[in-house]
PDB file of N, CA and C in Angstrom:
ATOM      1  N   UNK A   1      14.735  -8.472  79.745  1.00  0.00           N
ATOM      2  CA  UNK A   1      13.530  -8.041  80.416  1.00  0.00           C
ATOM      3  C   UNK A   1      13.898  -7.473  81.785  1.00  0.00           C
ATOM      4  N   UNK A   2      13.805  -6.606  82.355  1.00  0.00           N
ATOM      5  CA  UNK A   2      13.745  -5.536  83.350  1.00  0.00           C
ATOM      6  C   UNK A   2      13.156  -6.194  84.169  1.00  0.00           C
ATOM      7  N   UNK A   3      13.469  -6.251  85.489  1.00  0.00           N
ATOM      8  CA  UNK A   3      12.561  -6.289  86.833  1.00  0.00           C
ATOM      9  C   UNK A   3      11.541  -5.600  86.810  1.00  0.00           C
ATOM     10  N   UNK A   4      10.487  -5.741  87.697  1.00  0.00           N
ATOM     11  CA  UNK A   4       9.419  -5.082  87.992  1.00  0.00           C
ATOM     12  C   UNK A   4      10.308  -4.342  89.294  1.00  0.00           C
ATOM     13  N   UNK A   5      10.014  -2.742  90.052  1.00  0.00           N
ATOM     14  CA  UNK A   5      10.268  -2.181  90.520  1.00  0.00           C
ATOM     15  C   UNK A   5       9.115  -1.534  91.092  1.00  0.00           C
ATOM     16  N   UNK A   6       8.781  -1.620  92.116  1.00  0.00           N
ATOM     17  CA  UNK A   6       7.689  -0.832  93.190  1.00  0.00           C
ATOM     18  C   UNK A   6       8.551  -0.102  94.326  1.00  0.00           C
ATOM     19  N   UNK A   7       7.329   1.222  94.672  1.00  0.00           N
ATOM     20  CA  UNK A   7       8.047   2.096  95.766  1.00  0.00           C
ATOM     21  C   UNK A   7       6.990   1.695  97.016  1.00  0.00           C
ATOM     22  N   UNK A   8       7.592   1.954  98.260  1.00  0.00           N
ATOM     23  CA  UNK A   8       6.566   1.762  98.933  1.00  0.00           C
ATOM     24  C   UNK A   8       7.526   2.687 100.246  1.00  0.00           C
ATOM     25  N   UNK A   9       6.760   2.531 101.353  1.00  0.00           N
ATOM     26  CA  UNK A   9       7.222   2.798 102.369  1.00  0.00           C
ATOM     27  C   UNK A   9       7.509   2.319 103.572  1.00  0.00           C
ATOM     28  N   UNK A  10       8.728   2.298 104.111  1.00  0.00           N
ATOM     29  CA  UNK A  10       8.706   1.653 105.259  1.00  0.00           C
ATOM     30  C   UNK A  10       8.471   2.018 107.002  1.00  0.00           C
ATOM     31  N   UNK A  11       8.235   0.968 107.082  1.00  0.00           N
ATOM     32  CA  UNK A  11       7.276   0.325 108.586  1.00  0.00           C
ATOM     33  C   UNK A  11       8.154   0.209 109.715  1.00  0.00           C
ATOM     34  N   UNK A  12       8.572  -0.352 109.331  1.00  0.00           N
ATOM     35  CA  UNK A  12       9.227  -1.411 110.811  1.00  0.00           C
ATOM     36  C   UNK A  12      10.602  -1.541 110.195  1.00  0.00           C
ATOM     37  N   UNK A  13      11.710  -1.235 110.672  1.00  0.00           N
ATOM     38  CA  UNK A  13      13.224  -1.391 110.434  1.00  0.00           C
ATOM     39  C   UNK A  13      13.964  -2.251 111.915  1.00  0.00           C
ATOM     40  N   UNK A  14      13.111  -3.207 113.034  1.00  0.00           N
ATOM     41  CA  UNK A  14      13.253  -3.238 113.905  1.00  0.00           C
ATOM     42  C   UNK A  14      14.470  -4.919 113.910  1.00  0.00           C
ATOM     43  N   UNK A  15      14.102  -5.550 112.404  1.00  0.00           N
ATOM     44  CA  UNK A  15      15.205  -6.399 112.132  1.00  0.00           C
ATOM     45  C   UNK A  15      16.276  -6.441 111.865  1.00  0.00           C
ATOM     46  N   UNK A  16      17.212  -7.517 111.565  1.00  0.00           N
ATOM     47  CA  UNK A  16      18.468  -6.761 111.008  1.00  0.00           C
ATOM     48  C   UNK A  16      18.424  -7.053 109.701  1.00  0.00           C
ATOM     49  N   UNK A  17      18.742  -6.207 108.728  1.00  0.00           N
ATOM     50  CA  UNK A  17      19.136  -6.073 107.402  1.00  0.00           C
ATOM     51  C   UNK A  17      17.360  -6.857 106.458  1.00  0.00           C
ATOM     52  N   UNK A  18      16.780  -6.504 107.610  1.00  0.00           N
ATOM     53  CA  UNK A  18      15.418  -6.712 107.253  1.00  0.00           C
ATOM     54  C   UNK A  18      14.157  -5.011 107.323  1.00  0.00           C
ATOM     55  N   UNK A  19      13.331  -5.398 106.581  1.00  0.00           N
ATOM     56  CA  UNK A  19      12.395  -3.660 106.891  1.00  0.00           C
ATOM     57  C   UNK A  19      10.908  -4.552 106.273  1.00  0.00           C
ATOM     58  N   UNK A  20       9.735  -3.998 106.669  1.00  0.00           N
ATOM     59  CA  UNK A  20       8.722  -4.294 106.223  1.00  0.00           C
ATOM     60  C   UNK A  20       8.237  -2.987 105.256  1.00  0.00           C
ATOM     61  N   UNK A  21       7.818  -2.925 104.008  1.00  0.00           N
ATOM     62  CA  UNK A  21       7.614  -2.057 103.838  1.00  0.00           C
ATOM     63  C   UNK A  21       6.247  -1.805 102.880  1.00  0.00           C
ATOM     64  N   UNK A  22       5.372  -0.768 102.934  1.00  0.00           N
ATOM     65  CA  UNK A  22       4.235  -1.128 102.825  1.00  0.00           C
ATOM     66  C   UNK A  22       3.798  -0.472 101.000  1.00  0.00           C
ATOM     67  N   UNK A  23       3.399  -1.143 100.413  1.00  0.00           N
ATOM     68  CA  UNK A  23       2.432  -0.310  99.813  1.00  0.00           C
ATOM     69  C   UNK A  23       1.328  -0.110  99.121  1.00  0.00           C
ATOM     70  N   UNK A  24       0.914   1.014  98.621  1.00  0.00           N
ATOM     71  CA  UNK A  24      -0.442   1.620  98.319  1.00  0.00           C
ATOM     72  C   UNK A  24      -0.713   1.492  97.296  1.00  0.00           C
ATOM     73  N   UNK A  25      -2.262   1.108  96.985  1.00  0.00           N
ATOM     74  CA  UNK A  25      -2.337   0.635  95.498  1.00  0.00           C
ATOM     75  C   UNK A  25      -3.992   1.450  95.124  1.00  0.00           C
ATOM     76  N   UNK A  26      -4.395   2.063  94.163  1.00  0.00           N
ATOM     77  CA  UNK A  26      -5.870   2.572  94.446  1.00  0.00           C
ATOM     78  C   UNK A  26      -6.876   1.717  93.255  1.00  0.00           C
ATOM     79  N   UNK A  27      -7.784   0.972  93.565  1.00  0.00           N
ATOM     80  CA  UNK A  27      -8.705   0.291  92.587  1.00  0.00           C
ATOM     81  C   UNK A  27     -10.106   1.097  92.367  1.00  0.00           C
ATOM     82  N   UNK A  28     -10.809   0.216  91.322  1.00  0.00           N
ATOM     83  CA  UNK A  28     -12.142   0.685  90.853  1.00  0.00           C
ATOM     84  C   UNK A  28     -12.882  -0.523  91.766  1.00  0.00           C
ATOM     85  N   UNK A  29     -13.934  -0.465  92.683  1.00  0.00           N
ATOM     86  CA  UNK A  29     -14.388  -1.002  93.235  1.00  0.00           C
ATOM     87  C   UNK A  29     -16.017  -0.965  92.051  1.00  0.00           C
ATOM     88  N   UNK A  30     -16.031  -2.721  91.942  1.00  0.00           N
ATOM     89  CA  UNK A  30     -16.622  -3.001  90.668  1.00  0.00           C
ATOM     90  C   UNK A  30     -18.317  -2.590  90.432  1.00  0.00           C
ATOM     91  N   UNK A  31     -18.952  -2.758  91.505  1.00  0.00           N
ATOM     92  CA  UNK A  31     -20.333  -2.121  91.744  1.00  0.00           C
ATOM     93  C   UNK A  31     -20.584  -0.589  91.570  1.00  0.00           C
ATOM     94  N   UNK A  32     -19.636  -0.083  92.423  1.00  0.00           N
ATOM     95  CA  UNK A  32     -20.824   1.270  92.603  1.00  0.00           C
ATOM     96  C   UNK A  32     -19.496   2.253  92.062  1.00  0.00           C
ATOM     97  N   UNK A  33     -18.025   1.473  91.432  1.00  0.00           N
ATOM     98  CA  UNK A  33     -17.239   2.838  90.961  1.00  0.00           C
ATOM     99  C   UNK A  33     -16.304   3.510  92.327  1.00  0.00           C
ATOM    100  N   UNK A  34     -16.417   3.420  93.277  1.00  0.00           N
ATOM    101  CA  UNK A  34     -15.919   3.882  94.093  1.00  0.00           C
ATOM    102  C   UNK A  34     -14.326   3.798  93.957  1.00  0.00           C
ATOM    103  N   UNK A  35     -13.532   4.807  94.411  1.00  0.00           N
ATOM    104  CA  UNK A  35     -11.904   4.434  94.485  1.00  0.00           C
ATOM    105  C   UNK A  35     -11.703   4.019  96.076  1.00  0.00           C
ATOM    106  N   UNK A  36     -11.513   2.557  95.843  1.00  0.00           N
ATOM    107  CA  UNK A  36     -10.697   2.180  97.340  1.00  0.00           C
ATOM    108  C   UNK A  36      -8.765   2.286  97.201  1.00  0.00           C
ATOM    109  N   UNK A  37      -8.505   2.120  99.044  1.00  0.00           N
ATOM    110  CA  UNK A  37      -7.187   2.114  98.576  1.00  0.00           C
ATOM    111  C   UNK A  37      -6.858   0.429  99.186  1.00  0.00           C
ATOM    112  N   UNK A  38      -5.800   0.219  98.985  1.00  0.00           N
ATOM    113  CA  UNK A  38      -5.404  -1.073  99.370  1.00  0.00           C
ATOM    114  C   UNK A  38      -3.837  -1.057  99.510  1.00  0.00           C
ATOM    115  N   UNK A  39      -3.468  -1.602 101.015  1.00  0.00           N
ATOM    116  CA  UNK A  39      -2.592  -1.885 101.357  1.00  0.00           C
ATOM    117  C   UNK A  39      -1.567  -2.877 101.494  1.00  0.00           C
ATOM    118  N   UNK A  40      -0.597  -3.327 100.776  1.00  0.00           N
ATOM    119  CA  UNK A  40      -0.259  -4.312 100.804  1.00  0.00           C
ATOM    120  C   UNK A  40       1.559  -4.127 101.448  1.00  0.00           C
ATOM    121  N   UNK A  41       1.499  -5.568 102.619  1.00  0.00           N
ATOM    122  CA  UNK A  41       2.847  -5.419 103.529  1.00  0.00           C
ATOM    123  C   UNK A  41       3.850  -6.332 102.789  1.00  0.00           C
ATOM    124  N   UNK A  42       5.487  -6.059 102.057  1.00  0.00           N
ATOM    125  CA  UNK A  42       6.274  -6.331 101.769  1.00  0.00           C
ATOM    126  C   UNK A  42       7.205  -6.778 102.819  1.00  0.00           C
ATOM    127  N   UNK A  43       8.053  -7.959 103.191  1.00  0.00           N
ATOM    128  CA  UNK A  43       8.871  -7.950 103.604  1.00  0.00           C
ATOM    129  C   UNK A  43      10.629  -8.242 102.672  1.00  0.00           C
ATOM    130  N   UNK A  44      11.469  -6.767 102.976  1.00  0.00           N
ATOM    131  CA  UNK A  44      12.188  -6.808 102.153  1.00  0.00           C
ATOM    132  C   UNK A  44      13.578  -6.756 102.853  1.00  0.00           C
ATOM    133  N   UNK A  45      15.125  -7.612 101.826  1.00  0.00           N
ATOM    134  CA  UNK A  45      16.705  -7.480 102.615  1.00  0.00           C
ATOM    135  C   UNK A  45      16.443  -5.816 102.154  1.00  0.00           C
ATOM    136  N   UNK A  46      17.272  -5.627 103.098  1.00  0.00           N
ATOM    137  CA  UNK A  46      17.922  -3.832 103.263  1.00  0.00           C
ATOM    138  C   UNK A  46      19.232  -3.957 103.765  1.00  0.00           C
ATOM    139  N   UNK A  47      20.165  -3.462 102.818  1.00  0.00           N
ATOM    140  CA  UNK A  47      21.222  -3.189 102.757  1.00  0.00           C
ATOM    141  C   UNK A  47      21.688  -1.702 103.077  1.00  0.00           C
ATOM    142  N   UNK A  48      20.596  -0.633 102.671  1.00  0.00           N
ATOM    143  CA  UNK A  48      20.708   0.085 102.530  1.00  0.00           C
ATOM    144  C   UNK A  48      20.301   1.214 103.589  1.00  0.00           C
ATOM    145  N   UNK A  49      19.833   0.261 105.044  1.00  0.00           N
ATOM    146  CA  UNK A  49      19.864   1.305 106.392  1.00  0.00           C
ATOM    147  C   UNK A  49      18.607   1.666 106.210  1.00  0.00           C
ATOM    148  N   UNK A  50      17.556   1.725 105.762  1.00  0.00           N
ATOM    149  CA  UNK A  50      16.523   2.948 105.345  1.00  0.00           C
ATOM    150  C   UNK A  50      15.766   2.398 106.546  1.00  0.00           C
ATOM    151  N   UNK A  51      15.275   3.656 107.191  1.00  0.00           N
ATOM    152  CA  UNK A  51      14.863   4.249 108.367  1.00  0.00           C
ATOM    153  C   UNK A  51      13.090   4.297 108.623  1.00  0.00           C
ATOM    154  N   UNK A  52      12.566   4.068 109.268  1.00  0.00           N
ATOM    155  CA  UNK A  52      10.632   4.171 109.808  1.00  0.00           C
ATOM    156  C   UNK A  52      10.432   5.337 108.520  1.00  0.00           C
ATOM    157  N   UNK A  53       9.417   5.151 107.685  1.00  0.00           N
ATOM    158  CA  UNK A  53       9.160   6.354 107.140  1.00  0.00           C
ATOM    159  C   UNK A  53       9.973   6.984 106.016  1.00  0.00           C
ATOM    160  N   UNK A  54      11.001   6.142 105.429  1.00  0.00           N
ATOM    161  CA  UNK A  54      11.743   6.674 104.327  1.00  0.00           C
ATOM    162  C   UNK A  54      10.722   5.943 102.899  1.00  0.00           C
ATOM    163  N   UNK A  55      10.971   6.285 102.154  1.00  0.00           N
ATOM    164  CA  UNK A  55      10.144   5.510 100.496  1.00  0.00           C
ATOM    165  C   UNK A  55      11.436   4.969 100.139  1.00  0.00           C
ATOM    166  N   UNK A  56      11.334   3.871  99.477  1.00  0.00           N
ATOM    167  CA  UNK A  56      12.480   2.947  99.306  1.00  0.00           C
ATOM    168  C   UNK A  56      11.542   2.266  97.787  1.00  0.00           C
ATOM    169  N   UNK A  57      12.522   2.117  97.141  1.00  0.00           N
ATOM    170  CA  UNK A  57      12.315   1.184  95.567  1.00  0.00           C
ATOM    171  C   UNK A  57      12.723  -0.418  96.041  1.00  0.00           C
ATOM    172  N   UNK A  58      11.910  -1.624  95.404  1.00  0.00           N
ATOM    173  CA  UNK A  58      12.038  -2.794  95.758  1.00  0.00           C
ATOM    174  C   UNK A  58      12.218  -3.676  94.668  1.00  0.00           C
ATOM    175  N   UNK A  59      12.966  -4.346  94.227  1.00  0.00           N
ATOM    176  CA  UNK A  59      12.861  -5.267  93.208  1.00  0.00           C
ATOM    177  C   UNK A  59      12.697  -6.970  93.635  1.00  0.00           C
ATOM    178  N   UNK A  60      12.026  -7.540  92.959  1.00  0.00           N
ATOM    179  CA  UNK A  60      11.830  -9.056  93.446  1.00  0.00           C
ATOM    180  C   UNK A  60      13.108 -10.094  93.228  1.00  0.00           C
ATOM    181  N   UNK A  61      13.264 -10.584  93.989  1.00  0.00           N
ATOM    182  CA  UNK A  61      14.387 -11.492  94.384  1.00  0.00           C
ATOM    183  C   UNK A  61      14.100 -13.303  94.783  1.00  0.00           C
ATOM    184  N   UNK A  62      15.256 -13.823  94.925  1.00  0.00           N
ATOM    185  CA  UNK A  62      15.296 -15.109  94.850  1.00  0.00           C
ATOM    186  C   UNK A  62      14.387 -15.198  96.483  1.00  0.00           C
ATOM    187  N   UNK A  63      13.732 -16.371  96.990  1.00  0.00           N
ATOM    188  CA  UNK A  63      13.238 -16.524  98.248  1.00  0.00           C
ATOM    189  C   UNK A  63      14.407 -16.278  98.937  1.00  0.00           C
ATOM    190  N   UNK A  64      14.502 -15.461  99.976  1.00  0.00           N
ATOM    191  CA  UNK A  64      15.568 -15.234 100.987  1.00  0.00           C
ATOM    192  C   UNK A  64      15.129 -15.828 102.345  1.00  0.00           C
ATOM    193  N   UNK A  65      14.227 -15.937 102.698  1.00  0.00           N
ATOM    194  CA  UNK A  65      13.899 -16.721 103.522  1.00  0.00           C
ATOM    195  C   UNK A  65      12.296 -17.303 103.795  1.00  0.00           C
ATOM    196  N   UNK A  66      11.641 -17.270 104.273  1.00  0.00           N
ATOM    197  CA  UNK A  66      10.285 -17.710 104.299  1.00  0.00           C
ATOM    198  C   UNK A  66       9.093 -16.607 103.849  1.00  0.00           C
ATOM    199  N   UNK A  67       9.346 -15.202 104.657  1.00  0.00           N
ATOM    200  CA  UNK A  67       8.954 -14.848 103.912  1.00  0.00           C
ATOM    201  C   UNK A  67       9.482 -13.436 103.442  1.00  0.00           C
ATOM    202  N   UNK A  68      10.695 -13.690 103.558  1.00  0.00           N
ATOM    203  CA  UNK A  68      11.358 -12.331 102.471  1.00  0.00           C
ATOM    204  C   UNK A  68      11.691 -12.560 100.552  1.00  0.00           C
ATOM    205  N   UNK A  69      10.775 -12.014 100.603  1.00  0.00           N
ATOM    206  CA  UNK A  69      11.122 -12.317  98.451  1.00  0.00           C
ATOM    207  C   UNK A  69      11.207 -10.710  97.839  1.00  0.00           C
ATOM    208  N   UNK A  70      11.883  -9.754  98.273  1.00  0.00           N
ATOM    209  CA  UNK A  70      11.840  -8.822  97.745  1.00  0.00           C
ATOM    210  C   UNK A  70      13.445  -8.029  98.471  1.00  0.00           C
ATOM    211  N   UNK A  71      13.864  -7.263  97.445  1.00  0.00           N
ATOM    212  CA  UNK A  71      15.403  -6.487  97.836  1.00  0.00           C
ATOM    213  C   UNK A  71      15.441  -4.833  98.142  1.00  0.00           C
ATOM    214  N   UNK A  72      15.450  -3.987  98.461  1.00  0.00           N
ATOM    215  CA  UNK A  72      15.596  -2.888  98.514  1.00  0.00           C
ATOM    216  C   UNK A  72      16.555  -2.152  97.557  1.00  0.00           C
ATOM    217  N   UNK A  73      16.854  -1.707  96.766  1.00  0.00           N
ATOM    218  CA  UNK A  73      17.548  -1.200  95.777  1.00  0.00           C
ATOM    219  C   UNK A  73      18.379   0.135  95.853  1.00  0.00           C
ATOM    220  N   UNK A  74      17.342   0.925  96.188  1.00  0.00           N
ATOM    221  CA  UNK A  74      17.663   2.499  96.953  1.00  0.00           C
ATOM    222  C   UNK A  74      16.222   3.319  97.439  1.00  0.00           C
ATOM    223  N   UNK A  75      16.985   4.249  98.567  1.00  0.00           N
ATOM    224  CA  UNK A  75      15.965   4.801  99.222  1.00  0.00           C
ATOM    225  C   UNK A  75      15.801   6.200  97.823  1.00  0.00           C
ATOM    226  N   UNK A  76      14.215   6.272  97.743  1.00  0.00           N
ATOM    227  CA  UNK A  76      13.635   7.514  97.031  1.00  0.00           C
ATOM    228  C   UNK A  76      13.876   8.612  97.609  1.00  0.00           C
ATOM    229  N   UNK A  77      13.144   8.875  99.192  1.00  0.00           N
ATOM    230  CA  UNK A  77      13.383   9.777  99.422  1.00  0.00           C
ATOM    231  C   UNK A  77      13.533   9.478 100.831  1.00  0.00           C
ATOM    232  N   UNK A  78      14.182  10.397 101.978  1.00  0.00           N
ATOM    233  CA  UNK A  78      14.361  10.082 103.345  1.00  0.00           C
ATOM    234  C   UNK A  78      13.321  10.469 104.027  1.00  0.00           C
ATOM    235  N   UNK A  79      12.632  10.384 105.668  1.00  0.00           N
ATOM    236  CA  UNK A  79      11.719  10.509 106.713  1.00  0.00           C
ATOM    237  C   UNK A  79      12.279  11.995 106.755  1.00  0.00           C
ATOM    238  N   UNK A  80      11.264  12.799 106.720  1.00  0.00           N
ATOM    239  CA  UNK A  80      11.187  13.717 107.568  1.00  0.00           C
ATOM    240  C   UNK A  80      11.678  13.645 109.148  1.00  0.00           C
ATOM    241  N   UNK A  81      12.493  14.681 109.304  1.00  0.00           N
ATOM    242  CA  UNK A  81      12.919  14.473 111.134  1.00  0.00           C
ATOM    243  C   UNK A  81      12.070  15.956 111.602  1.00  0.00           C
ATOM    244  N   UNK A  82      11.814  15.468 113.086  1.00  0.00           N
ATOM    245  CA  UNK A  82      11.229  16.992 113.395  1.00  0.00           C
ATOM    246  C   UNK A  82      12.201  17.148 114.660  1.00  0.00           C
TER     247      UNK A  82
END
């Protein structure tokens, strides 16, 4: 059985070998039908350097610390620089 694998994006790289990274999910809001979005904050190990604003793939992992339960795998795509 395969990991589950989510992309999201990251936030905050201001830890070490730590990144928060966020992501976006869109539901049926049950009354009136509406599409909401919903945000949800990951804290994930990064091995892999990824930078404010890069999309990064995450797979779930053993508790790493209180509240890191998720790994970084590889960055999708890099931040735009201007």
């Amino acid at each position: 059985m395969a990991k589950t694998e989510i992309v999201g994006r990251v936030v905050s790289n201001k830890m070490t070998k730590s990144v928060v990274v966020t992501v976006e999910r869109q539901v049926r809001e049950s009354l009136y039908g509406k599409q909401l979005r919903l945000t949800t904050r990951f804290m994930a190990h990064d091995e892999q350097n990824a930078g404010v604003g890069d999309q990064v793939a995450m797979v779930p992992s053993r508790p790493l610390s209180a509240r890191k339960r998720w790994v970084v795998t590889r960055i999708v795509q890099k931040a735009k620089t201007v």
